[in-house]
Protein backbone atom coordinates (compact mmCIF):
# COMPACT_ATOMS: atom_id res chain seq x y z
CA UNK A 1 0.00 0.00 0.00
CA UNK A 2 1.46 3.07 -0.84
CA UNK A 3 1.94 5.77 1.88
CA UNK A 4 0.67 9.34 2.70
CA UNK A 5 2.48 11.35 4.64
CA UNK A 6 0.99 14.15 6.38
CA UNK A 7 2.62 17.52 8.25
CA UNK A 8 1.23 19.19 10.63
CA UNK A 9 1.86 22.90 10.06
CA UNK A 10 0.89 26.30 11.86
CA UNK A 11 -1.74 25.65 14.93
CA UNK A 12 -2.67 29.37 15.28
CA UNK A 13 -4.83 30.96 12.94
CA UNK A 14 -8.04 30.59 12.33
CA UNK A 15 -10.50 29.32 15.47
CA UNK A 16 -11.54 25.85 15.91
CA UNK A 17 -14.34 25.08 13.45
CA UNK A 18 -16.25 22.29 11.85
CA UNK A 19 -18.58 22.85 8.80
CA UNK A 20 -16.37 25.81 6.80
CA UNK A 21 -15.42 26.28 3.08
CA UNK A 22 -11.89 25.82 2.01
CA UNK A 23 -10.40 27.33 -1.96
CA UNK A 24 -7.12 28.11 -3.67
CA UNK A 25 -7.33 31.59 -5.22
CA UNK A 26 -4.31 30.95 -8.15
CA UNK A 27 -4.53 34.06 -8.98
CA UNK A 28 -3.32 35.27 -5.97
CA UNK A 29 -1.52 32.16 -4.88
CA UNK A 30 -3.11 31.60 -1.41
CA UNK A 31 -5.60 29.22 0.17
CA UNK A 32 -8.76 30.64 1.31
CA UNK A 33 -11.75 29.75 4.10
CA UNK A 34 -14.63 31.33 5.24
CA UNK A 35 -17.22 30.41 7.78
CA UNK A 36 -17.65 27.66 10.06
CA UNK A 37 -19.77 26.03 13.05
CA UNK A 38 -17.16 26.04 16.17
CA UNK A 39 -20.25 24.21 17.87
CA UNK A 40 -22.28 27.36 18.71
CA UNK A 41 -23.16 30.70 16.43
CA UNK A 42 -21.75 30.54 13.47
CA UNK A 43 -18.29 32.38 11.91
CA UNK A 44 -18.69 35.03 8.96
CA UNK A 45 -14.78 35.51 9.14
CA UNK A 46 -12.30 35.24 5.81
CA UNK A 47 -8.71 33.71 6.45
CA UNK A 48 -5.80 33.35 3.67
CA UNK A 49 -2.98 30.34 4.32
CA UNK A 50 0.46 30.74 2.20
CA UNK A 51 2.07 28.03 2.85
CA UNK A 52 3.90 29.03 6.07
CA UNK A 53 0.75 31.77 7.74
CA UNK A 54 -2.77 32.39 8.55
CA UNK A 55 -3.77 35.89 8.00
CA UNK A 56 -7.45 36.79 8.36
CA UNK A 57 -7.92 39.09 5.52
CA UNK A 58 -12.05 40.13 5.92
CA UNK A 59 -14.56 40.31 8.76
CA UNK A 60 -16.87 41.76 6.79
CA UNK A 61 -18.85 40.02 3.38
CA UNK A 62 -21.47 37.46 3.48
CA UNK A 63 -22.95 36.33 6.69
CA UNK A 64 -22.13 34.05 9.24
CA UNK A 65 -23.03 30.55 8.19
CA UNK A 66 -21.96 26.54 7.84
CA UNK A 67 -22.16 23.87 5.32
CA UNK A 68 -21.70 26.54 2.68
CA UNK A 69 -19.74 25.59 -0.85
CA UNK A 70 -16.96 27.65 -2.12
CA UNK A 71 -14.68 26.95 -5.27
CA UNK A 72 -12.52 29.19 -7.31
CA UNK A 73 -13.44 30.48 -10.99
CA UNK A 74 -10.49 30.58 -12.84
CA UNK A 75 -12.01 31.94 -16.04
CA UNK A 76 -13.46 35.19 -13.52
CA UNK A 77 -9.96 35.33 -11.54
CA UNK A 78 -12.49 35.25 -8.00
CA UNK A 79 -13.58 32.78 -5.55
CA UNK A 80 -17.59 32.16 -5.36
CA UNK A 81 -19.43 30.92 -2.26
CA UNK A 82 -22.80 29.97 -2.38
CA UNK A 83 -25.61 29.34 0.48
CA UNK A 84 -24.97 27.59 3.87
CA UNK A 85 -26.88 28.03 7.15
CA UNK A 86 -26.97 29.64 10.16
CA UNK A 87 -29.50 28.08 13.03
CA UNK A 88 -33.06 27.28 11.04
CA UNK A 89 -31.84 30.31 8.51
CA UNK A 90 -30.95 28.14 5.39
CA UNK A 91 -29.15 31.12 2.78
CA UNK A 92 -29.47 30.58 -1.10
CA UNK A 93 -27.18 34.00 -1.61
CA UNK A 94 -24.14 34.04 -4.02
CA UNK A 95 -20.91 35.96 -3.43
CA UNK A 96 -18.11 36.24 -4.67
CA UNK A 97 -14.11 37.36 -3.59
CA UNK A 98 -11.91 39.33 -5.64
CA UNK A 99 -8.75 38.79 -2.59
CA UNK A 100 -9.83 41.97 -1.19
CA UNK A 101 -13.25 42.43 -0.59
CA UNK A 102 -16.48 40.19 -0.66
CA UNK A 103 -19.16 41.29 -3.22
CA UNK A 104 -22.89 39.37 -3.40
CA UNK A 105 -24.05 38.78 -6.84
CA UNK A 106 -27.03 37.04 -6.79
CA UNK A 107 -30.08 36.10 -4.88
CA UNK A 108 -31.75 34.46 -7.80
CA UNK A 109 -31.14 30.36 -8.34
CA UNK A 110 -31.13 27.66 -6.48
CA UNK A 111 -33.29 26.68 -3.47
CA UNK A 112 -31.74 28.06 -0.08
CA UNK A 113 -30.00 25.23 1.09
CA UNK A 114 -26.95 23.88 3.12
CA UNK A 115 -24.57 20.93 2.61
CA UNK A 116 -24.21 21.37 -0.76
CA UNK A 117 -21.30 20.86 -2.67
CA UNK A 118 -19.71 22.54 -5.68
CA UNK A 119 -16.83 22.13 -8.18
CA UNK A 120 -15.66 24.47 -11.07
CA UNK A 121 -15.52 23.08 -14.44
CA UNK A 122 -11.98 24.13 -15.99
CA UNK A 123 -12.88 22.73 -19.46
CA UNK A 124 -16.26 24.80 -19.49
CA UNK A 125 -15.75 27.26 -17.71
CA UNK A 126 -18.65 26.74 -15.54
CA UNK A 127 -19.34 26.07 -11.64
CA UNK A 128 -21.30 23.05 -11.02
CA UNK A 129 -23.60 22.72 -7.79
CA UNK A 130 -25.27 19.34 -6.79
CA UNK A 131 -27.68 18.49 -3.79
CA UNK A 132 -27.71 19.84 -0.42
CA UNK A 133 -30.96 20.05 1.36
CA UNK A 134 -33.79 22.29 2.12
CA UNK A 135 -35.46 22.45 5.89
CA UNK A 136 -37.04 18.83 5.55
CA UNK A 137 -35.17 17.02 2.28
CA UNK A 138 -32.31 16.40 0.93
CA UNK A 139 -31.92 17.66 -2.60
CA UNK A 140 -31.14 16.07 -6.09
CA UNK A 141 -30.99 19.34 -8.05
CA UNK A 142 -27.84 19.89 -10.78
CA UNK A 143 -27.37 23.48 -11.67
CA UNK A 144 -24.39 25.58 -13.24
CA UNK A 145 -23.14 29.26 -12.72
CA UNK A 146 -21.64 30.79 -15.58
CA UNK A 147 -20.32 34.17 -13.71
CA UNK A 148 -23.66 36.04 -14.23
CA UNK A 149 -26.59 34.06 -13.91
CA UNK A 150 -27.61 30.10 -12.23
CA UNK A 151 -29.79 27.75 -14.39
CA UNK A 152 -30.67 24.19 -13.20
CA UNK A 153 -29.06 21.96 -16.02
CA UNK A 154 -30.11 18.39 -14.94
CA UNK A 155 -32.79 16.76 -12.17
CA UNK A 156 -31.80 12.99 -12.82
CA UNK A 157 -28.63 11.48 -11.59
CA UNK A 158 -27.24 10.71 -8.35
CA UNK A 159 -30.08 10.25 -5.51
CA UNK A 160 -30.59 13.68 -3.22
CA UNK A 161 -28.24 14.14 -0.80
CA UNK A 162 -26.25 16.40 1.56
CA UNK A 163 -22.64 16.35 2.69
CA UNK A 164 -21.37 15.03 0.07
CA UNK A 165 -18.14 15.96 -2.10
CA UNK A 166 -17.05 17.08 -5.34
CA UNK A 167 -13.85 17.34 -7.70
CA UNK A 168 -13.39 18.36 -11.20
CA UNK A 169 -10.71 15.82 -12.67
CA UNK A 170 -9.11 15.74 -16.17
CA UNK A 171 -6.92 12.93 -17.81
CA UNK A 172 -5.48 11.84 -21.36
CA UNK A 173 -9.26 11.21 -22.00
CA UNK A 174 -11.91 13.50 -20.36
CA UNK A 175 -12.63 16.02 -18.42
CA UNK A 176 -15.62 15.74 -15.92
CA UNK A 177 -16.95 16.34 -12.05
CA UNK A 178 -16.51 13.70 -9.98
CA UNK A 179 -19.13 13.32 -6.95
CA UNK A 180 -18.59 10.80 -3.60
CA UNK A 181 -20.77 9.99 -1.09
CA UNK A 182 -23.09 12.43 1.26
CA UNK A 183 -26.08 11.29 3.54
CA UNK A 184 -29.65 10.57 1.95
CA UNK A 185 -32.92 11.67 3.61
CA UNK A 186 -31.71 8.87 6.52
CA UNK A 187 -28.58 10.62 7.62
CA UNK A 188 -26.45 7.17 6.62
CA UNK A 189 -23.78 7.61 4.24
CA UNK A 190 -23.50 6.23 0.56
CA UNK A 191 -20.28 5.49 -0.94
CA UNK A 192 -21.34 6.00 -4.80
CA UNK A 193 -19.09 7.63 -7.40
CA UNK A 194 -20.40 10.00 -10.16
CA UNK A 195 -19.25 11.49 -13.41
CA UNK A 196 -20.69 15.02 -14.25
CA UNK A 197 -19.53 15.60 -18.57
CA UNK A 198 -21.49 18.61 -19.14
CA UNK A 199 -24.79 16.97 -20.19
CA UNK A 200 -25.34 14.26 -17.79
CA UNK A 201 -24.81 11.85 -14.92
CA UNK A 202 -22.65 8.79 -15.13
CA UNK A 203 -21.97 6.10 -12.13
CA UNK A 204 -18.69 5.23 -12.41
CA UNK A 205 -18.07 2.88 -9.21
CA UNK A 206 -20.23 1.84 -6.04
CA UNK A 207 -17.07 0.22 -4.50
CA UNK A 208 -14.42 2.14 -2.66
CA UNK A 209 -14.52 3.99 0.66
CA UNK A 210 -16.79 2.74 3.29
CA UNK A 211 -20.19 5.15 2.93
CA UNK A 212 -19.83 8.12 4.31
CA UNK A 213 -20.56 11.76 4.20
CA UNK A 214 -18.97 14.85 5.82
CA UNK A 215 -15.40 14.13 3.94
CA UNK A 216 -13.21 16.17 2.04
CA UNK A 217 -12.10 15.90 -1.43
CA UNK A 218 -9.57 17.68 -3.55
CA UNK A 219 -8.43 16.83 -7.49
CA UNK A 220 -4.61 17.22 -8.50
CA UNK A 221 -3.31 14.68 -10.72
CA UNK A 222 -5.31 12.26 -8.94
CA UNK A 223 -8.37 12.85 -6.51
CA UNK A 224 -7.44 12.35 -2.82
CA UNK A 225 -10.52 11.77 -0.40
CA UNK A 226 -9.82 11.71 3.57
CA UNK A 227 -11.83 11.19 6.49
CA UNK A 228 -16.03 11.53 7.30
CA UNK A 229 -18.36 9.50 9.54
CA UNK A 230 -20.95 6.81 8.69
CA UNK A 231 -24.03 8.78 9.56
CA UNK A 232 -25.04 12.25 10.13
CA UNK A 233 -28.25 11.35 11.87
CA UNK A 234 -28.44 13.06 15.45
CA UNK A 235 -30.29 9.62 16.68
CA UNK A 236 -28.32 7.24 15.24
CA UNK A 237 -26.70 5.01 18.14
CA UNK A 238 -23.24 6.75 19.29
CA UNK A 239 -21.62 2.97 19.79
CA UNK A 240 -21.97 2.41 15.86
CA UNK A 241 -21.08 5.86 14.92
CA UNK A 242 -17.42 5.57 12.86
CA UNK A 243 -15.33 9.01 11.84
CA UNK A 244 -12.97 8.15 9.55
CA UNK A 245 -9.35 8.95 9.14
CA UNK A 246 -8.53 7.14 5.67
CA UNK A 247 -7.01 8.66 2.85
CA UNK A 248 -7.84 7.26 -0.70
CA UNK A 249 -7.27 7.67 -4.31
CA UNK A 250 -9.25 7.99 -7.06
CA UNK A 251 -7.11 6.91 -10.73
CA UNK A 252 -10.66 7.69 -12.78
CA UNK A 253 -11.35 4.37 -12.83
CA UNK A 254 -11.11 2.91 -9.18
CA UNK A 255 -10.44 3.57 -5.69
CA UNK A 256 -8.09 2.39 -3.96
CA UNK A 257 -6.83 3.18 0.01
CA UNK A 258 -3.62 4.91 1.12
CA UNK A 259 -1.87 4.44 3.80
CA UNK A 260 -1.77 7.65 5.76
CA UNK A 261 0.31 9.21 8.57
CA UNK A 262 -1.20 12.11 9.86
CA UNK A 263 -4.64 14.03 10.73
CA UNK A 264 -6.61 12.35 13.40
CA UNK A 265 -10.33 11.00 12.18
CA UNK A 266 -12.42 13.71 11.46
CA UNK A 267 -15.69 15.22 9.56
CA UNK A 268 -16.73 18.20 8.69
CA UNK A 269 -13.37 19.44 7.52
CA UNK A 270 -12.28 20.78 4.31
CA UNK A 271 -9.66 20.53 2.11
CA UNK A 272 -7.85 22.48 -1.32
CA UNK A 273 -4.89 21.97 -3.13
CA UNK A 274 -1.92 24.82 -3.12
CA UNK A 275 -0.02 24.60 -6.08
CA UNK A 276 3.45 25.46 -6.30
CA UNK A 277 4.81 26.09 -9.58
CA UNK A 278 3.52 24.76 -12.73
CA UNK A 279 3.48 21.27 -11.76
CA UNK A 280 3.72 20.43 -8.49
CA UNK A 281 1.38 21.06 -5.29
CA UNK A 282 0.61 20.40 -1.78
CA UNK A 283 -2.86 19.16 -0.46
CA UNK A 284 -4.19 21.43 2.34
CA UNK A 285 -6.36 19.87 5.36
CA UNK A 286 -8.09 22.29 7.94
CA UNK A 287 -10.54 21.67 11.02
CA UNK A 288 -12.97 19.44 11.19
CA UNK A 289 -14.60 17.48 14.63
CA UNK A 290 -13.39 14.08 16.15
CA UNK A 291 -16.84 14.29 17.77
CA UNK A 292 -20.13 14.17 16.27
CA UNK A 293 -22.94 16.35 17.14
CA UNK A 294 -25.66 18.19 15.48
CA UNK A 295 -24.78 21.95 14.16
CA UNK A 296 -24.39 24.64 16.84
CA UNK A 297 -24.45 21.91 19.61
CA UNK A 298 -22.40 22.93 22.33
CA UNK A 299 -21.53 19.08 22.76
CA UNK A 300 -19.28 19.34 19.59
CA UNK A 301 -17.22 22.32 21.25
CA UNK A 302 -15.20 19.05 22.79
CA UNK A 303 -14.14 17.49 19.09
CA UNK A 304 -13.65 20.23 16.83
CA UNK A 305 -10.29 21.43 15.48
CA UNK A 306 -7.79 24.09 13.96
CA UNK A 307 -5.24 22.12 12.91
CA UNK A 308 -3.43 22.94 9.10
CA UNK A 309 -2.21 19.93 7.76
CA UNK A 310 -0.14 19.70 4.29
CA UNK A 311 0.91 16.65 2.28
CA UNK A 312 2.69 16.69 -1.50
CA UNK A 313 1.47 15.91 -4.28
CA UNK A 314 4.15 13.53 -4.76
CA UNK A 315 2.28 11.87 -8.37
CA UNK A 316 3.25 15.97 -9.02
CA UNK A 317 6.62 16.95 -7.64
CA UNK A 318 9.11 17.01 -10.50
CA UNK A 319 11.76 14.62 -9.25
CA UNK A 320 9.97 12.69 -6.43
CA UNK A 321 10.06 9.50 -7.85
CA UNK A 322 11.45 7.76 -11.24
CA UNK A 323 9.27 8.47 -14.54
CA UNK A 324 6.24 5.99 -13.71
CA UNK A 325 4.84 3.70 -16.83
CA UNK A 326 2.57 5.12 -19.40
CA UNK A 327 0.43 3.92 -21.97
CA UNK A 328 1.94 5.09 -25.26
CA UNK A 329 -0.68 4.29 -27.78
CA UNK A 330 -3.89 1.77 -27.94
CA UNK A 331 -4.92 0.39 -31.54
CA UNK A 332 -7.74 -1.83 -32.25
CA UNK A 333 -8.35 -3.18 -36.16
CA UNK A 334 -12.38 -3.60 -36.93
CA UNK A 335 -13.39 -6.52 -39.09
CA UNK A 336 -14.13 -5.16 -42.23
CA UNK A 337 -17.13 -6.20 -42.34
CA UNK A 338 -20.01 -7.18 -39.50
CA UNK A 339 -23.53 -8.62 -39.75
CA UNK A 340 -26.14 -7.22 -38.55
CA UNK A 341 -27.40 -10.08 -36.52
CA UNK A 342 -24.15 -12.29 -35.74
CA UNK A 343 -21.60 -11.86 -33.10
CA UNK A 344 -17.66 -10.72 -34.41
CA UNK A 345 -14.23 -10.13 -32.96
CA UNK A 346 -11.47 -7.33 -32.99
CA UNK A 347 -7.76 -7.45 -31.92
CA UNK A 348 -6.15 -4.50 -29.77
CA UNK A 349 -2.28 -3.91 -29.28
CA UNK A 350 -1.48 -1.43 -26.52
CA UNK A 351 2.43 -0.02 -26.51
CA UNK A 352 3.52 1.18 -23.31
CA UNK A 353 6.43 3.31 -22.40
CA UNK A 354 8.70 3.94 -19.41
CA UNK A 355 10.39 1.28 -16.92
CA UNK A 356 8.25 -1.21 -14.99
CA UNK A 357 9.49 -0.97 -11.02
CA UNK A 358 10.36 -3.80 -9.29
CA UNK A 359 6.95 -5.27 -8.57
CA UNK A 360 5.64 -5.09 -11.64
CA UNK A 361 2.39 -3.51 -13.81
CA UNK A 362 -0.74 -4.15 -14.37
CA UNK A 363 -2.92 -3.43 -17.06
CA UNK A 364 -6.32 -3.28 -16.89
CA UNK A 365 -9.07 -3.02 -19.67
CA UNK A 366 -12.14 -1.07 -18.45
CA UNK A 367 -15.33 -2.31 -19.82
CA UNK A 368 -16.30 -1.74 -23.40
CA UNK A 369 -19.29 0.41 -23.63
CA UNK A 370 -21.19 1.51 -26.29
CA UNK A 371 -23.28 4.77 -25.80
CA UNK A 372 -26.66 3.24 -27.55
CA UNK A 373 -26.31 -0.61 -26.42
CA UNK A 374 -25.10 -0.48 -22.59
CA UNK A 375 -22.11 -2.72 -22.05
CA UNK A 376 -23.64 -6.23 -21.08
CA UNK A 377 -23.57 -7.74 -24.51
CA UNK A 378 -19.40 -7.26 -24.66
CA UNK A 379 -17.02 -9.21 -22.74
CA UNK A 380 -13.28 -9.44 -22.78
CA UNK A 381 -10.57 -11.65 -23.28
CA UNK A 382 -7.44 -10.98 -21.70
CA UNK A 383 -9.05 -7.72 -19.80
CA UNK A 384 -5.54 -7.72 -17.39
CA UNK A 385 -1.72 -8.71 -18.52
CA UNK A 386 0.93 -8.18 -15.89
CA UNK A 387 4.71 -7.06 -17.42
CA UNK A 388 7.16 -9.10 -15.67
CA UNK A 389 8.85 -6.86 -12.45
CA UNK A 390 12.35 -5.12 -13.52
CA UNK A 391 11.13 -4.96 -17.60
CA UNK A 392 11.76 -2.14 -19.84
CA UNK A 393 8.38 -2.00 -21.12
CA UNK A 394 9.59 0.22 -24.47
CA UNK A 395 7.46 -1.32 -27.26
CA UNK A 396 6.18 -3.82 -25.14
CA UNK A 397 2.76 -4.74 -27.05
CA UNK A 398 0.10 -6.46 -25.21
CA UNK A 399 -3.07 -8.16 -27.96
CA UNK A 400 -6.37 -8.35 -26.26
CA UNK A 401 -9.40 -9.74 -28.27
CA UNK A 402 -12.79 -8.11 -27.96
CA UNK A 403 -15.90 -10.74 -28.26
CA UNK A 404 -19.46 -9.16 -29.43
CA UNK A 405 -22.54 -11.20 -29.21
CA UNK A 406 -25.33 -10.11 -31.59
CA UNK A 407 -26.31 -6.43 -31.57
CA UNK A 408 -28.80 -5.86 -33.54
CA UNK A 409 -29.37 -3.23 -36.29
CA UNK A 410 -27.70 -0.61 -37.84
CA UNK A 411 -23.79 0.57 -37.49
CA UNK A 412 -22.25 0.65 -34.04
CA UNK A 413 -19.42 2.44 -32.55
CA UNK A 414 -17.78 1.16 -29.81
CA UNK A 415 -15.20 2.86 -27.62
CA UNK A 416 -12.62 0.52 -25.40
CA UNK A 417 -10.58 2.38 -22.86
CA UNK A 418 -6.85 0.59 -21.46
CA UNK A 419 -5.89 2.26 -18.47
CA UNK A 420 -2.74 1.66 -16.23
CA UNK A 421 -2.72 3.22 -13.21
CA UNK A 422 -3.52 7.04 -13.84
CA UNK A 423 -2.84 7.03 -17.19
CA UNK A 424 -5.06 6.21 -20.22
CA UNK A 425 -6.21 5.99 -23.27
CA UNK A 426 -9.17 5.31 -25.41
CA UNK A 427 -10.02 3.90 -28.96
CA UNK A 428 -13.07 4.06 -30.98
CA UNK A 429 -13.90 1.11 -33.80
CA UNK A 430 -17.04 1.33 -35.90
CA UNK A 431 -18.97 -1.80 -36.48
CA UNK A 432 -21.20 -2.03 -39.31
């Protein structure tokens, strides 16, 4: 299992706090928060973390609240927060911060809410908002602000929810928002991954972290995910309550757990990545409660935090480890010609690049999917090939045989996607 090692960095700061928003303003280079529940009336204060200080920067903007969303636009050069709550006051305002001064924008769009979540979409320029709840439900709402007005994009997809977490994520083959977890109307968490293209929802894996809600997720080259607790039901029994202090990574394909030295369990906390340079960047963990209890209890005083953690992206850091394996190119030859009716075959060859480390690679066919038949009438042969531990995998082909029953009418494209560890690749063959 590969490690994660965490550093605790400055203690003062910022006031112990559960509940808060956490972005990185690149524009101005610093890591941002707002708000918070320290486990009585809410904070309406702004704070700006470096690297090496806290410096609160505002104490004046949008009002005191929790379980508020904030991301950074990059396209606008500002940081927008959105909604939150304060007691029974649930806020559907939208502001936005320029590094100096807060300024509200909107109070048109979404439902008032809290425990919402929201990402910014770097290909399209757009912020993307899922879920949260009102006074009685959760929500399953999609909606996207484009730096002037909200409209509600989508009402299918993932099953309302609160508390959950969001990422936008790009690789060799896509770009999209990636959504974990949250609580349903029950409180208990769900541990279900979804893809957000543009146009509409995707599950992508229902395997992973225990469920959960209350975690915090960030994307760099890969999405990191730490901590949250099974269920944020007030009644549910304390002796079966878990807060989690896991770290995992998400490769766009799979999840898989990291071994972690660091943060004590927590929810509520939040998280951004700092980048330094062009390519390489820390992770950034604030706050958060070891104790559970309802918003503005004064029994959470005892759990919650101010801690500043900081881990590398190491995957990032030029020089941190030796050039990892990549998938060079991924060809797959069509038979000419296909029936109609009857079942055919294709051959792929997939060229990989780089040195293999001493345990070895795997390589690992996702599913073949087709956008108009689903992807239960394709199977696989030789869906994973392991290179031998210490080979120079230069040219190194790997053949893999694709196997379609009968589809049906009409022409048919099919796209296959190889992927080894973070990095893949995706082919497109045309049946007719």
């Amino acid at each position: 299992m590969p490690s994660f090692f965490w550093t605790q960095k400055q203690d003062i700061g910022p006031s112990r706090r559960t509940s808060h928003a956490l972005a990185y303003d690149s524009e101005r280079t610093q890591v941002v928060l707002f708000g918070g529940d320290p486990g009585g009336p809410p904070l309406d204060d702004t704070w700006a973390w470096d690297g090496a200080l806290w410096t609160q920067v505002a104490d004046t903007g949008p009002s005191a609240r929790h379980s508020l969303a904030m991301v950074f636009d990059s396209a606008r050069k500002q940081i927008v927060l959105f909604g939150g709550a304060s007691g029974s006051n649930l806020l559907a305002d939208t502001w936005t911060w320029n590094g100096t001064e807060w300024t509200q924008v909107a109070d048109t769009g979404p439902a008032a809410r809290s425990g919402h979540a929201l990402a910014y979409d770097d290909a399209r320029k757009r912020i993307v908002l899922f879920g949260g709840r009102t006074a009685a439900n959760p929500l399953g709402d999609t909606w996207e602000w484009d730096g002037t007005e909200w409209t509600q994009v989508q009402d299918v997809g993932p099953s309302a929810r609160r508390a959950h977490a969001m990422a936008f994520w790009t690789d060799l083959t896509a770009s999209r928002i990636v959504l974990f977890g949250g609580a349903g109307a029950n409180g208990a968490g769900l541990n279900d991954t979804w893809l957000w293209d543009g146009a509409a929802w995707t599950q992508a894996a229902d395997t992973g972290p225990d469920p959960r809600a209350a975690c915090a997720m960030v994307a760099a080259t890969s999405i990191v995910l730490f901590g949250g607790v099974n269920s944020i039901d007030p009644g549910f029994p304390s002796a079966n309550r878990i807060i989690y202090g896991d770290t995992w990574r998400w490769n766009g394909h799979a999840w898989t757990e990291v071994q972690d030295i660091g943060p004590a369990p927590r929810w509520g906390h939040a998280m951004a990545l700092r980048k330094i340079g062009a390519a390489a960047g820390r992770f950034v963990l604030v706050g958060g409660s070891s104790a559970f209890g309802p918003p503005q209890d004064a029994s959470l005083q005892t759990g919650v935090m101010r801690d500043t953690w900081e881990v590398p992206d190491e995957s990032a850091a030029p020089g941190s480890s030796p050039a990892p394996v990549t998938i060079q190119s991924f060809g797959i030859t069509p038979p000419t010609v296909q029936t109609r009716v009857g079942g055919g075959t294709a051959d792929g060859t997939i060229t990989l690049s780089g040195a293999a480390p001493a345990e070895g690679v795997t390589v690992q066919l996702t599913k073949v999917f087709s956008p108009t038949e689903g992807s239960l009438w394709i199977s696989l042969s030789a869906t994973q090939v392991t290179i031998p531990a210490n080979t120079n995998s230069g040219g190194f082909s790997i053949r893999c045989g694709l196997e379609l029953a009968p589809m049906g009418l009409g022409p048919l494209s099919v796209v296959v996607t190889a992927t080894l560890g973070a990095s893949s690749v995706s082919a497109t063959v045309t049946f007719t």
